[in-house]
PDB file of N, CA and C in Angstrom:
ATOM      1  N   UNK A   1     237.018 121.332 -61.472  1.00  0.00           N
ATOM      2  CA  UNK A   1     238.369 121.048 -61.027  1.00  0.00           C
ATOM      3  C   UNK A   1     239.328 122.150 -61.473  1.00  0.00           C
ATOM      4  N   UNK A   2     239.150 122.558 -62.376  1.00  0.00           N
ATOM      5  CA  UNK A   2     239.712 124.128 -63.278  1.00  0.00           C
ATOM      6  C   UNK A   2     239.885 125.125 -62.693  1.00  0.00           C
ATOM      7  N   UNK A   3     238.470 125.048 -61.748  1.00  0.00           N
ATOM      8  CA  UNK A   3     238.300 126.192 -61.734  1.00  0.00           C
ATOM      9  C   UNK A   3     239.060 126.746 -59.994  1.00  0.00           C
ATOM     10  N   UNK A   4     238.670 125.072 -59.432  1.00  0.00           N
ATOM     11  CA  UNK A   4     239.254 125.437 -57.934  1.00  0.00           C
ATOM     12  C   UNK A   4     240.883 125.386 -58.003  1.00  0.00           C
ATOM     13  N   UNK A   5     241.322 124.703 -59.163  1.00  0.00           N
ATOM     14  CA  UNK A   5     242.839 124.149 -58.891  1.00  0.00           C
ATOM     15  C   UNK A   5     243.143 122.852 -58.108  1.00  0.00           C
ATOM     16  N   UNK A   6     242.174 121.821 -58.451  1.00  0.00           N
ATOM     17  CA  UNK A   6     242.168 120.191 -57.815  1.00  0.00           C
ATOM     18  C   UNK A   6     242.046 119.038 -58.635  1.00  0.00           C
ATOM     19  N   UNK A   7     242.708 118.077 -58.452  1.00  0.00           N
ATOM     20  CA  UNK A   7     242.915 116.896 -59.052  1.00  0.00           C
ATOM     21  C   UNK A   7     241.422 115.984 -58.431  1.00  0.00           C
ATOM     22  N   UNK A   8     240.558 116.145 -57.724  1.00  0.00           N
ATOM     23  CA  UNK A   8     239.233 115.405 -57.173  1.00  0.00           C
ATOM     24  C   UNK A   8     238.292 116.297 -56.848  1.00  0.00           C
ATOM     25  N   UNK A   9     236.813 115.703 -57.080  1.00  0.00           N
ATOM     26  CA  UNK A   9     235.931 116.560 -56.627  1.00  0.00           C
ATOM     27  C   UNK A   9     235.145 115.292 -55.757  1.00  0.00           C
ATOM     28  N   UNK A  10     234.286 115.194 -54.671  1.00  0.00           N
ATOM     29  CA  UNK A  10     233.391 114.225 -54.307  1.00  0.00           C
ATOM     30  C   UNK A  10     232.282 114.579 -55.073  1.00  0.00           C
ATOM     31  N   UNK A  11     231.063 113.366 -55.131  1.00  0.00           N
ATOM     32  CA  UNK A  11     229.879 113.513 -56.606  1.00  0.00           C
ATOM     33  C   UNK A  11     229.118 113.136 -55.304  1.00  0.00           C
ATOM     34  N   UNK A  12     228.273 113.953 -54.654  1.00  0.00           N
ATOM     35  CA  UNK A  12     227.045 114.008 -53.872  1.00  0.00           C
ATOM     36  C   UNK A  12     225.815 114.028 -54.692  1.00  0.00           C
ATOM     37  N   UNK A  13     224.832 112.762 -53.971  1.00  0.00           N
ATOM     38  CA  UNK A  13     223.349 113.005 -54.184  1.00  0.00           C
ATOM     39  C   UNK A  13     223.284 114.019 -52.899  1.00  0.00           C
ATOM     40  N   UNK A  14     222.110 115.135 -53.299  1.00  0.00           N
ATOM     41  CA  UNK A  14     221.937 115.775 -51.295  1.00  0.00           C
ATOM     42  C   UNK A  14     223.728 116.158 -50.986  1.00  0.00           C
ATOM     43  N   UNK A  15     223.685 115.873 -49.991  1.00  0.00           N
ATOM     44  CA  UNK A  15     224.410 115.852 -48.467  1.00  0.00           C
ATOM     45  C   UNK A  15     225.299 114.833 -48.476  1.00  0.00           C
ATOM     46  N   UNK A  16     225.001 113.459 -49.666  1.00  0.00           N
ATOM     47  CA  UNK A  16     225.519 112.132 -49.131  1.00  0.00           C
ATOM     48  C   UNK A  16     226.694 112.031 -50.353  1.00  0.00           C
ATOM     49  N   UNK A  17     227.941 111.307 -50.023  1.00  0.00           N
ATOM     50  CA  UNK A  17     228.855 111.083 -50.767  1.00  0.00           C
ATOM     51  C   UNK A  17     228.385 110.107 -51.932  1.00  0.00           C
ATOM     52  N   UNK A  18     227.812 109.963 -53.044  1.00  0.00           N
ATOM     53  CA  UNK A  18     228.016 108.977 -53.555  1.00  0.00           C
ATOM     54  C   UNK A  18     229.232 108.311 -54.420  1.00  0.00           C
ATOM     55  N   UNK A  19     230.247 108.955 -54.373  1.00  0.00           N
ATOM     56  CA  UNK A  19     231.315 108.860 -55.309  1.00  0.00           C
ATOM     57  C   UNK A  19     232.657 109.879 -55.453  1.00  0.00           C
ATOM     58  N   UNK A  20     233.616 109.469 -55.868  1.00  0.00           N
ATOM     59  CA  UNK A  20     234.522 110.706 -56.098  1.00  0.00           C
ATOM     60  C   UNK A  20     234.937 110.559 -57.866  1.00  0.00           C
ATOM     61  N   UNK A  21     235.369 111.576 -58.032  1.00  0.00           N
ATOM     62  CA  UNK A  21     235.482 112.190 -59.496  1.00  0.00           C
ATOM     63  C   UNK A  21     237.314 112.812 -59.354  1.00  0.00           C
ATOM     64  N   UNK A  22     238.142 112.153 -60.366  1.00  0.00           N
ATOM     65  CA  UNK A  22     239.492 112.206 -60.144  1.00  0.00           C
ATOM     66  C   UNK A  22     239.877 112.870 -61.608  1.00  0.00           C
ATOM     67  N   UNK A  23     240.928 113.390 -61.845  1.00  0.00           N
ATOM     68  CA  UNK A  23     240.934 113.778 -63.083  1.00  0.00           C
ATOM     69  C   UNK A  23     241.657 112.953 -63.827  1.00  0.00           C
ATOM     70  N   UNK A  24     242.571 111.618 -62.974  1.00  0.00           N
ATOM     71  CA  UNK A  24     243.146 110.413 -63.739  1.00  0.00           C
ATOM     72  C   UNK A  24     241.463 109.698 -64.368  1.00  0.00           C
ATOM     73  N   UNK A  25     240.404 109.398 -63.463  1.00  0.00           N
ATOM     74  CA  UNK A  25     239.109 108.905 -64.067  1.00  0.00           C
ATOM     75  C   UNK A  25     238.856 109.360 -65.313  1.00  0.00           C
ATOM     76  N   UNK A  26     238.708 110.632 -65.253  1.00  0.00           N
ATOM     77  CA  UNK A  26     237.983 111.316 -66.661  1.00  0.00           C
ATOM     78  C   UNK A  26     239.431 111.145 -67.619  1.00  0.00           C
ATOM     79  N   UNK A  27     240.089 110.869 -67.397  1.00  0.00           N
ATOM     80  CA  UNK A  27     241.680 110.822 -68.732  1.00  0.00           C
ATOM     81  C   UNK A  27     241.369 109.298 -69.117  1.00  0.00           C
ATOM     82  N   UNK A  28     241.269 108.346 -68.119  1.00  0.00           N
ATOM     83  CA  UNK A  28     240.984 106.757 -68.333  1.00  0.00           C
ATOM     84  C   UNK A  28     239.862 106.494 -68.693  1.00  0.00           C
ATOM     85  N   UNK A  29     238.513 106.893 -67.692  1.00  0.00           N
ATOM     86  CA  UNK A  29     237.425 106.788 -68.095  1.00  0.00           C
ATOM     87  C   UNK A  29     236.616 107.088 -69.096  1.00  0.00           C
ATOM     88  N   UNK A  30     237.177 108.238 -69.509  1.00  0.00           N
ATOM     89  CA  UNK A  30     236.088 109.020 -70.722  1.00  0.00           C
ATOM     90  C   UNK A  30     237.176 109.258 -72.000  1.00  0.00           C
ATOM     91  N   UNK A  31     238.317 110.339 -71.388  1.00  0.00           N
ATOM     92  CA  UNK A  31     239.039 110.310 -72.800  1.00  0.00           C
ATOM     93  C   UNK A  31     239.925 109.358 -73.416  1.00  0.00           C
ATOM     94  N   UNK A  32     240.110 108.977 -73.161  1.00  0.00           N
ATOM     95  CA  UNK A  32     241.345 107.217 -73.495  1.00  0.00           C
ATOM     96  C   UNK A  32     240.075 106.548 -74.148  1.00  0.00           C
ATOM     97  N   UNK A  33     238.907 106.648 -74.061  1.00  0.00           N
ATOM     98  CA  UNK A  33     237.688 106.137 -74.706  1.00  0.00           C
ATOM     99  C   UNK A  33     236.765 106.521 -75.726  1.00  0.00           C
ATOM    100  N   UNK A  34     237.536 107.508 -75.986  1.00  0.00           N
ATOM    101  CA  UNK A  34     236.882 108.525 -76.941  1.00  0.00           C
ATOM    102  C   UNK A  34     235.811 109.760 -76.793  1.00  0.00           C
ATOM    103  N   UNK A  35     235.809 109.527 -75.299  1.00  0.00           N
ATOM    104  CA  UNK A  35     234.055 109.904 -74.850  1.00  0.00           C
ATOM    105  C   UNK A  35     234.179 111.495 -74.743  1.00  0.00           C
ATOM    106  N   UNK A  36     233.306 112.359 -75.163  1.00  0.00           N
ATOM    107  CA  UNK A  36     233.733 113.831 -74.904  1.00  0.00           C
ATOM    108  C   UNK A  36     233.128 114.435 -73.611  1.00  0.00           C
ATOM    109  N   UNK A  37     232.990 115.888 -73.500  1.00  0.00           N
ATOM    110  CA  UNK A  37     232.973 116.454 -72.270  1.00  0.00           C
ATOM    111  C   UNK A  37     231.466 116.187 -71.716  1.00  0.00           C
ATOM    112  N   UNK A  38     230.525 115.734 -72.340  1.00  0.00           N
ATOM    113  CA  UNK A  38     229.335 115.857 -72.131  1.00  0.00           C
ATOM    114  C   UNK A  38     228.894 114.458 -71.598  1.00  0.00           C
ATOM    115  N   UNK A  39     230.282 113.308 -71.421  1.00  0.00           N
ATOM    116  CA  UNK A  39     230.194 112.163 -70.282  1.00  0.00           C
ATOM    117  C   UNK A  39     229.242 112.251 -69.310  1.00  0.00           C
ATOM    118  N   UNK A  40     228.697 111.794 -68.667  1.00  0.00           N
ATOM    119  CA  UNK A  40     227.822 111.880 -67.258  1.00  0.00           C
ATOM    120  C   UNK A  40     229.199 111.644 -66.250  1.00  0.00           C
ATOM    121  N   UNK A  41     229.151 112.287 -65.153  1.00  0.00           N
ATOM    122  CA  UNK A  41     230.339 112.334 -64.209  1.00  0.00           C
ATOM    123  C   UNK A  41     229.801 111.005 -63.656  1.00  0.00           C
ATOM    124  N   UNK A  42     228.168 110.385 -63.551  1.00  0.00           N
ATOM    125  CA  UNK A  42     228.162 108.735 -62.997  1.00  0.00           C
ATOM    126  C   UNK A  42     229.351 107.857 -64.071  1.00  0.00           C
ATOM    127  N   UNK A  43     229.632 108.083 -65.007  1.00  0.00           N
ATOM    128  CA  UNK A  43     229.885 106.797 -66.327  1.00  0.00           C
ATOM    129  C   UNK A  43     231.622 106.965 -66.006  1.00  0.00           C
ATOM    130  N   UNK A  44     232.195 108.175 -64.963  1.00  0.00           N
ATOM    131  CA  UNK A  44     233.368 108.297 -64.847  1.00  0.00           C
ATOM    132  C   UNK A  44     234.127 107.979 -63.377  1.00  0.00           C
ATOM    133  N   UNK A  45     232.738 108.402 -62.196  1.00  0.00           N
ATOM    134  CA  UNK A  45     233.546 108.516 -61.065  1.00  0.00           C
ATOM    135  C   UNK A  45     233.842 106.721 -60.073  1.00  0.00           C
ATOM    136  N   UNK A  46     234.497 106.961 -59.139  1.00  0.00           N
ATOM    137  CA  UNK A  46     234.953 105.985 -58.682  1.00  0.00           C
ATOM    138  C   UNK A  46     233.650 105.979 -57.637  1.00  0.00           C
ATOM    139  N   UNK A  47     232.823 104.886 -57.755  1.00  0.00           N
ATOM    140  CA  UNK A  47     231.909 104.599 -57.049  1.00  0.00           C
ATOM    141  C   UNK A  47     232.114 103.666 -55.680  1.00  0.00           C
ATOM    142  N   UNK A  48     233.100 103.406 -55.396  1.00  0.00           N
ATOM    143  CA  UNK A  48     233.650 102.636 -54.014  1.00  0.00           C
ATOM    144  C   UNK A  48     234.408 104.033 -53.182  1.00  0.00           C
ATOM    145  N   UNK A  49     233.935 104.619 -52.537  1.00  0.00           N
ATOM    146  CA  UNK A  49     234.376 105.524 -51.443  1.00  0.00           C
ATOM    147  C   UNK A  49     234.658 105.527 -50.013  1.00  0.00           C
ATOM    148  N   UNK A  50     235.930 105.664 -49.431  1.00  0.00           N
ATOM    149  CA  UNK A  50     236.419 105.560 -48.477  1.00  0.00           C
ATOM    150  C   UNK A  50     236.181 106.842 -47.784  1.00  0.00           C
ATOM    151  N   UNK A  51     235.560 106.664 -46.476  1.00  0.00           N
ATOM    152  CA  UNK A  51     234.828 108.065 -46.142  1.00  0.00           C
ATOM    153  C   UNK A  51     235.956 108.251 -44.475  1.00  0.00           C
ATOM    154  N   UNK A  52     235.882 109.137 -44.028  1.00  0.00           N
ATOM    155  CA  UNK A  52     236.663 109.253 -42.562  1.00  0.00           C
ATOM    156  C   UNK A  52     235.749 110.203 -41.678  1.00  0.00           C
ATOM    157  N   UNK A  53     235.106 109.917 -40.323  1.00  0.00           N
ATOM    158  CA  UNK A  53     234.389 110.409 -39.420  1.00  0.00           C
ATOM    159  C   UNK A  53     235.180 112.122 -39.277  1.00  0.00           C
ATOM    160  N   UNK A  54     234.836 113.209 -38.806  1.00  0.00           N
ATOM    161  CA  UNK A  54     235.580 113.784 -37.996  1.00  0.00           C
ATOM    162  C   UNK A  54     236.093 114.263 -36.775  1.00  0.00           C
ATOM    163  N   UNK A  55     235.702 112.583 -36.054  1.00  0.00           N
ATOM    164  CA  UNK A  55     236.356 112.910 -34.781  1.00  0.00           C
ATOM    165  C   UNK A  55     237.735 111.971 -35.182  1.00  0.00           C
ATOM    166  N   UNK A  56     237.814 111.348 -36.097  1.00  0.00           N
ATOM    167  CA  UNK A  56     238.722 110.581 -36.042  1.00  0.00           C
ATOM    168  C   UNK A  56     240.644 111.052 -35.885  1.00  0.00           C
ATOM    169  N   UNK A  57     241.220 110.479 -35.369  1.00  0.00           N
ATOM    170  CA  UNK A  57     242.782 111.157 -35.733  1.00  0.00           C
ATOM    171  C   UNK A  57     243.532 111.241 -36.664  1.00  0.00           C
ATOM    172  N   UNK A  58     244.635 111.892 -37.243  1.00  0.00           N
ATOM    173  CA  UNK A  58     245.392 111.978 -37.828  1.00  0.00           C
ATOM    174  C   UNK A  58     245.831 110.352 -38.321  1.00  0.00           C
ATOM    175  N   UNK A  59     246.407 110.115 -37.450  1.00  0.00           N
ATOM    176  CA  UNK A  59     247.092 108.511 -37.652  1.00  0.00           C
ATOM    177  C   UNK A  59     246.180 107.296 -38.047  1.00  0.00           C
ATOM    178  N   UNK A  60     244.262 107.595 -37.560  1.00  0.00           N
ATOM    179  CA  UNK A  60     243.927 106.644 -38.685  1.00  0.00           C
ATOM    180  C   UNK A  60     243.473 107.072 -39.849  1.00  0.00           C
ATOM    181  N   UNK A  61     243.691 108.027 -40.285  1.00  0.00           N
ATOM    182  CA  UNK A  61     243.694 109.026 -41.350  1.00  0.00           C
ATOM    183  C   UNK A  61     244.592 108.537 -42.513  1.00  0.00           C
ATOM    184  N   UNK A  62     245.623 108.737 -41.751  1.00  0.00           N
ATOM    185  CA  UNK A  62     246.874 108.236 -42.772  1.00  0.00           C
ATOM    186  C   UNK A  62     246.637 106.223 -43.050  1.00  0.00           C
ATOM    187  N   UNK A  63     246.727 105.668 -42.017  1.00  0.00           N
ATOM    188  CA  UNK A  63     246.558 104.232 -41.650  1.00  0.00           C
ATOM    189  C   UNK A  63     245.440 104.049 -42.748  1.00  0.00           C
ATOM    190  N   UNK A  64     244.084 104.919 -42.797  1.00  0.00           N
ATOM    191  CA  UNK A  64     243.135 104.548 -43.746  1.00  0.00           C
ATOM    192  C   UNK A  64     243.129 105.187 -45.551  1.00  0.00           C
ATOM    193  N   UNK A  65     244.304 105.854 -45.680  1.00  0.00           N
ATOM    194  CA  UNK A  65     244.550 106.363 -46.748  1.00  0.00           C
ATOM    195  C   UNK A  65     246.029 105.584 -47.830  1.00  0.00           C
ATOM    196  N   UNK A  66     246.376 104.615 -46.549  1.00  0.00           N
ATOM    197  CA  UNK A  66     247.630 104.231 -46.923  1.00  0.00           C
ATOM    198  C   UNK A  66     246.822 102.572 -47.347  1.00  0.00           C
ATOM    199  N   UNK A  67     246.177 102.258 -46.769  1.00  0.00           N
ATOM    200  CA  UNK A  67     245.581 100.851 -47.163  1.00  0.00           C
ATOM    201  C   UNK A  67     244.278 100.681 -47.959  1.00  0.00           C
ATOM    202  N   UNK A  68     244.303 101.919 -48.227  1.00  0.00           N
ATOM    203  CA  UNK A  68     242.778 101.977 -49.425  1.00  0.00           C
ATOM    204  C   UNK A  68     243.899 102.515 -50.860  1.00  0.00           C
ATOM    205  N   UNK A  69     244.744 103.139 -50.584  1.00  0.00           N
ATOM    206  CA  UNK A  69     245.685 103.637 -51.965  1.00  0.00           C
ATOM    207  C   UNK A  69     245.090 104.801 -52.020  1.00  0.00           C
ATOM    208  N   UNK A  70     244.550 105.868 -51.191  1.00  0.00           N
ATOM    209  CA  UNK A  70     243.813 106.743 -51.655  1.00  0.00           C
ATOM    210  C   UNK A  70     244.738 107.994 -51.170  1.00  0.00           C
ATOM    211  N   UNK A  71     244.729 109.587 -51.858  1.00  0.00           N
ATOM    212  CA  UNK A  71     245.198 110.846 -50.881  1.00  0.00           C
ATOM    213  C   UNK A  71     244.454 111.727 -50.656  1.00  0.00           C
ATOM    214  N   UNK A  72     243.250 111.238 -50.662  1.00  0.00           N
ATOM    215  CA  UNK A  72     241.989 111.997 -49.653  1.00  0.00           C
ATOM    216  C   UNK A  72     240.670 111.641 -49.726  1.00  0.00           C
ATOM    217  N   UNK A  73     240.311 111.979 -48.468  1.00  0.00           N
ATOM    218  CA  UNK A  73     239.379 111.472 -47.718  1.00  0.00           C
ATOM    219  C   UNK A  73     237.804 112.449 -47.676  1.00  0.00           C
ATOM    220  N   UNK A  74     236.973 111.608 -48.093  1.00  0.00           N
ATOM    221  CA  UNK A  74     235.868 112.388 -47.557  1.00  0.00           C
ATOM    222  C   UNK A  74     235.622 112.340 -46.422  1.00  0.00           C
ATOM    223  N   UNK A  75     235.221 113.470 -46.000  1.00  0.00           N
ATOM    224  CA  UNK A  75     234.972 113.882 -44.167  1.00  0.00           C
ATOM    225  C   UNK A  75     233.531 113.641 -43.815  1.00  0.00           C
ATOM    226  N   UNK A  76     232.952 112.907 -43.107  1.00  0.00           N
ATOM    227  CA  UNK A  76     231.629 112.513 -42.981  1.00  0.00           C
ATOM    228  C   UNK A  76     231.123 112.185 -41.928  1.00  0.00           C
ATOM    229  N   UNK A  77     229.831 113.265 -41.607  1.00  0.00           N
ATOM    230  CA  UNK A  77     229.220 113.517 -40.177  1.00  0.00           C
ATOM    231  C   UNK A  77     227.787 112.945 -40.362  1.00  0.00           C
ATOM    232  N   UNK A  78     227.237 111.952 -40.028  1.00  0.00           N
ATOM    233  CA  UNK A  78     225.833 111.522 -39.994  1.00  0.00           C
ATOM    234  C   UNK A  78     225.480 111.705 -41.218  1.00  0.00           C
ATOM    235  N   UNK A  79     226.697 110.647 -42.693  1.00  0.00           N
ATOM    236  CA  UNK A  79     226.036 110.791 -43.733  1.00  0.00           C
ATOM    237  C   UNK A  79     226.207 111.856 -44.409  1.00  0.00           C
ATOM    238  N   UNK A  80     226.341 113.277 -44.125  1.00  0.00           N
ATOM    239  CA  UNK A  80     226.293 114.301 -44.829  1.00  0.00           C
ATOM    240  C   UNK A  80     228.181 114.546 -44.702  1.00  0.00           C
ATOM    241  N   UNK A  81     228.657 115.097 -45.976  1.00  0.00           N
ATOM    242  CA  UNK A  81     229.883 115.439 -46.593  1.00  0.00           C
ATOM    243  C   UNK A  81     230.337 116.993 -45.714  1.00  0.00           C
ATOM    244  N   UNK A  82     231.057 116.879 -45.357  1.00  0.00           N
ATOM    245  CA  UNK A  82     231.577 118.029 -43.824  1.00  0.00           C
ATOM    246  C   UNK A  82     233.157 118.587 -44.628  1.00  0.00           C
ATOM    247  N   UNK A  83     233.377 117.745 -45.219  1.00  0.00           N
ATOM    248  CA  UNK A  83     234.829 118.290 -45.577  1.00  0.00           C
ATOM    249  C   UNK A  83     235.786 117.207 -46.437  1.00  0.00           C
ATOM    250  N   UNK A  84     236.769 117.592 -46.964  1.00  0.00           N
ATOM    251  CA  UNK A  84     237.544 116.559 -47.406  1.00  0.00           C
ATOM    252  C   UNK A  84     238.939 116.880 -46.827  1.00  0.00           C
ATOM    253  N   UNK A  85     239.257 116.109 -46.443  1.00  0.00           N
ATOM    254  CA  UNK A  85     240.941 115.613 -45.856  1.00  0.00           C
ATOM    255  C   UNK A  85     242.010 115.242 -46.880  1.00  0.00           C
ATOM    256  N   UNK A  86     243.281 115.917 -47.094  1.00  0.00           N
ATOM    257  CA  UNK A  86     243.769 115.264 -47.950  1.00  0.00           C
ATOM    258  C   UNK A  86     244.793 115.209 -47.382  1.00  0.00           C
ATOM    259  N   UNK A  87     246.149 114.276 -48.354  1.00  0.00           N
ATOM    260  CA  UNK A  87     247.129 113.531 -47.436  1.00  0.00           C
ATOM    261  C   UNK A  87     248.396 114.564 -47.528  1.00  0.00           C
ATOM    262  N   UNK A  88     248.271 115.770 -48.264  1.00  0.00           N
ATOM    263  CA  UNK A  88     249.149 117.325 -47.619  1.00  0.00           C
ATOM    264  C   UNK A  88     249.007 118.058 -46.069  1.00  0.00           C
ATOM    265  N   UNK A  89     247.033 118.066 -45.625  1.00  0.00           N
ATOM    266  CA  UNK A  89     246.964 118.404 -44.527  1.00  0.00           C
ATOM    267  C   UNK A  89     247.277 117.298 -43.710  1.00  0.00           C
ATOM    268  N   UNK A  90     247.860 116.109 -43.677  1.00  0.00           N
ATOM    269  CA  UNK A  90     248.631 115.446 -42.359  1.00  0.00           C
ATOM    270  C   UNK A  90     249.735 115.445 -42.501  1.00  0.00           C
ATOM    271  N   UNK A  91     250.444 115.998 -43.666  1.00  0.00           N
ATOM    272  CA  UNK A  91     251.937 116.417 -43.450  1.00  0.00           C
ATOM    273  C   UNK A  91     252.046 117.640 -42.955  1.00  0.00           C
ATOM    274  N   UNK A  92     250.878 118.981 -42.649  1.00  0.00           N
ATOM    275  CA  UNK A  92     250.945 119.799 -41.807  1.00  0.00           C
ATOM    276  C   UNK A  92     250.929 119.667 -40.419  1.00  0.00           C
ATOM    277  N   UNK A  93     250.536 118.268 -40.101  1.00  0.00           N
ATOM    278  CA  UNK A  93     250.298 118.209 -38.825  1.00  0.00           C
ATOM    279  C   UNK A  93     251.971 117.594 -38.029  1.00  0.00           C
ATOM    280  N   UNK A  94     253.069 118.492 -37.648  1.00  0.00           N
ATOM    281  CA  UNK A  94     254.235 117.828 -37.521  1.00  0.00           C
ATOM    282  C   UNK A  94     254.480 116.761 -36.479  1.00  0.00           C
ATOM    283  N   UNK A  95     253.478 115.985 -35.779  1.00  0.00           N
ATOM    284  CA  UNK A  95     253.672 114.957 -34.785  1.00  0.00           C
ATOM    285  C   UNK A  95     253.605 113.675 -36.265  1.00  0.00           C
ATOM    286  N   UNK A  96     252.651 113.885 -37.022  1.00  0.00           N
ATOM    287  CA  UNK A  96     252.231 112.727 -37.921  1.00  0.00           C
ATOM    288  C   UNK A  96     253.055 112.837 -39.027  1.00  0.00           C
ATOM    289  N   UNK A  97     254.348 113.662 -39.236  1.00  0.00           N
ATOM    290  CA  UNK A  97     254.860 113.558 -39.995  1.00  0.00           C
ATOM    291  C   UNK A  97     255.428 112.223 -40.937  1.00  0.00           C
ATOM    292  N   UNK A  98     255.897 111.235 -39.845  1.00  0.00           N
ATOM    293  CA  UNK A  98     256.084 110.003 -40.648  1.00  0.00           C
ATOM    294  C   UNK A  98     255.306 108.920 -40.966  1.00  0.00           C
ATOM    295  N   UNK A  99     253.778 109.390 -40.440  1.00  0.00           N
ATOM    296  CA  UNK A  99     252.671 108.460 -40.675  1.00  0.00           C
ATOM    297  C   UNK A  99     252.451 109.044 -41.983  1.00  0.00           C
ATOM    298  N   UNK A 100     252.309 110.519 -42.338  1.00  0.00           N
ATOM    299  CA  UNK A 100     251.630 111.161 -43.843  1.00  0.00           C
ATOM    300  C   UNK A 100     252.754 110.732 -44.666  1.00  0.00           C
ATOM    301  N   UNK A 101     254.141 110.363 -44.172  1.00  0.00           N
ATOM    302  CA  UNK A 101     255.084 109.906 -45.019  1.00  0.00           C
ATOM    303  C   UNK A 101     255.222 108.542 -45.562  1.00  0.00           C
ATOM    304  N   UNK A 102     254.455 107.651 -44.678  1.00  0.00           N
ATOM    305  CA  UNK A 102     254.307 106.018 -45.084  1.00  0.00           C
ATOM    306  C   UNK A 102     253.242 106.148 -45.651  1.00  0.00           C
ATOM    307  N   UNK A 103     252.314 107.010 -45.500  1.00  0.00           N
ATOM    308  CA  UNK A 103     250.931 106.906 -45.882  1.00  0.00           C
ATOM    309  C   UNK A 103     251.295 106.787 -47.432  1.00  0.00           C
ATOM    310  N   UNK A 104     251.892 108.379 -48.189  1.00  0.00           N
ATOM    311  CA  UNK A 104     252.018 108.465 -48.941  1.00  0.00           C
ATOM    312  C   UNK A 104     252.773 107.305 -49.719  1.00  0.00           C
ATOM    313  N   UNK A 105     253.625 106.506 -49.334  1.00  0.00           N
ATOM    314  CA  UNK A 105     255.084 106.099 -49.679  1.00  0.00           C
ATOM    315  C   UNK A 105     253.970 104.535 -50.009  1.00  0.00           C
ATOM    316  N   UNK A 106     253.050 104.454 -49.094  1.00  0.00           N
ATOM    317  CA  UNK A 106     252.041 103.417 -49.394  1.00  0.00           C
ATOM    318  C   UNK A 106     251.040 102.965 -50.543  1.00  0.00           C
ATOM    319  N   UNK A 107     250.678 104.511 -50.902  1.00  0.00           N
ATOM    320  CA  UNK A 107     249.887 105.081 -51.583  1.00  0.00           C
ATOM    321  C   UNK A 107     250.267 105.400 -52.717  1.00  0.00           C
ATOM    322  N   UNK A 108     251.464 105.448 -53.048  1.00  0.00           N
ATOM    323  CA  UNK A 108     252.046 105.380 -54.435  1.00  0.00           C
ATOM    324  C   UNK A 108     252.431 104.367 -54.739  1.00  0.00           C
ATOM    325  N   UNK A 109     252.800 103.250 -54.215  1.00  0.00           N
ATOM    326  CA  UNK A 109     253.340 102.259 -54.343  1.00  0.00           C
ATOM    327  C   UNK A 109     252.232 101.095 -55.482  1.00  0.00           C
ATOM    328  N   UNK A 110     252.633 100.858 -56.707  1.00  0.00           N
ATOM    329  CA  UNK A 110     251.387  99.788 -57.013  1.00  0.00           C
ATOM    330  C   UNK A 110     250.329  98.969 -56.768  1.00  0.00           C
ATOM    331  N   UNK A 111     249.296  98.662 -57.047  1.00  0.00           N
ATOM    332  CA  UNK A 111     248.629  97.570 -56.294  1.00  0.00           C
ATOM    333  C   UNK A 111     249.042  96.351 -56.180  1.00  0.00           C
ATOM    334  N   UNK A 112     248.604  95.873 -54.871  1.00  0.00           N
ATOM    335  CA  UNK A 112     248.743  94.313 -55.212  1.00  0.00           C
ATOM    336  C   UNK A 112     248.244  93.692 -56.077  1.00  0.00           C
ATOM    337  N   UNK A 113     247.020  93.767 -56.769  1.00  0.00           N
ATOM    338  CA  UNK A 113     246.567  93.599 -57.862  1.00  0.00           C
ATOM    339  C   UNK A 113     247.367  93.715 -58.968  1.00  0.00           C
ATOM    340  N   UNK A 114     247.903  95.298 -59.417  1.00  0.00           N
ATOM    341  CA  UNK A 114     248.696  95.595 -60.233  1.00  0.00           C
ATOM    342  C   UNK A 114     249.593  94.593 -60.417  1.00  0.00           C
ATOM    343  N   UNK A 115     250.383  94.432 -59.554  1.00  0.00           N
ATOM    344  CA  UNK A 115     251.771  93.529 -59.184  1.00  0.00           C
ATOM    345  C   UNK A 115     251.491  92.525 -59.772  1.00  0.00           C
ATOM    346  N   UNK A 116     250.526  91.300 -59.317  1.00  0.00           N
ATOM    347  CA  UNK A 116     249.651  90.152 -59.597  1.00  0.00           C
ATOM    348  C   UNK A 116     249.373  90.224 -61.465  1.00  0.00           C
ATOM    349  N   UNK A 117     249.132  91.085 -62.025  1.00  0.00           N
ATOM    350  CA  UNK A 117     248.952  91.014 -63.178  1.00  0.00           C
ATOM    351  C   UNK A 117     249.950  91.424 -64.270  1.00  0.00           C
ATOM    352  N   UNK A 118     250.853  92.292 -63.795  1.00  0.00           N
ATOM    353  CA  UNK A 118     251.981  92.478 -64.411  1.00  0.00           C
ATOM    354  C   UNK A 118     253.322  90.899 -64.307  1.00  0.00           C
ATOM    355  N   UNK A 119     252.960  90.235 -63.442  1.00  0.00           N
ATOM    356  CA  UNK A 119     253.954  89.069 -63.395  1.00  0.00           C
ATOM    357  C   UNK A 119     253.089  88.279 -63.984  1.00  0.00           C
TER     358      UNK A 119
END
């Protein structure tokens, strides 16, 4: 993550997504726990992954980034990892401007969960 300048990496077996790796994970997961650098990236990453085809559009892009809480997407062609999407490249796209803007505005917003346990 250092080295590219990114807050996520996806954790592939092969070709196949099994997971993503966040650098809030490894701050919660490993160091808030005492755990040092030599963690297994399995014991850290987020093992529920929201994946996006790439024929898909912009708008369910955002639509699927805004209701998972997520700001990017693994890109996924027959199983194998093609690319990752994140929720800056649909604010490049200026027709979807106010979809990458709810997306986001969605996506920061607490969980319902959160909410639920804080009251």
């Amino acid at each position: 993550m250092e080295e590219v300048n990114c807050g996520s990496v996806p954790v592939t077996e092969g070709d196949r997504v099994v997971g993503m790796l966040t650098d809030r994970d490894i701050t919660i997961k490993a160091v808030a726990r005492g755990q040092g650098s030599d963690t297994p990236v399995k014991n850290c990453m987020s093992s529920t992954v929201v994946t996006i085809k790439p024929d898909a559009d912009a708008r369910e892009a955002a639509n699927m980034m805004a209701g998972n809480q997520v700001r990017r997407l693994p890109v996924v062609d027959n199983q194998k990892l093609v690319g990752i999407l994140a929720i800056a490249d649909l604010a490049r796209v200026n027709i979807y401007v106010s979809e990458s803007g709810k997306a986001l505005s969605e996506i920061s917003e607490p969980s319902r969960q959160a909410n639920a346990v804080r009251h």
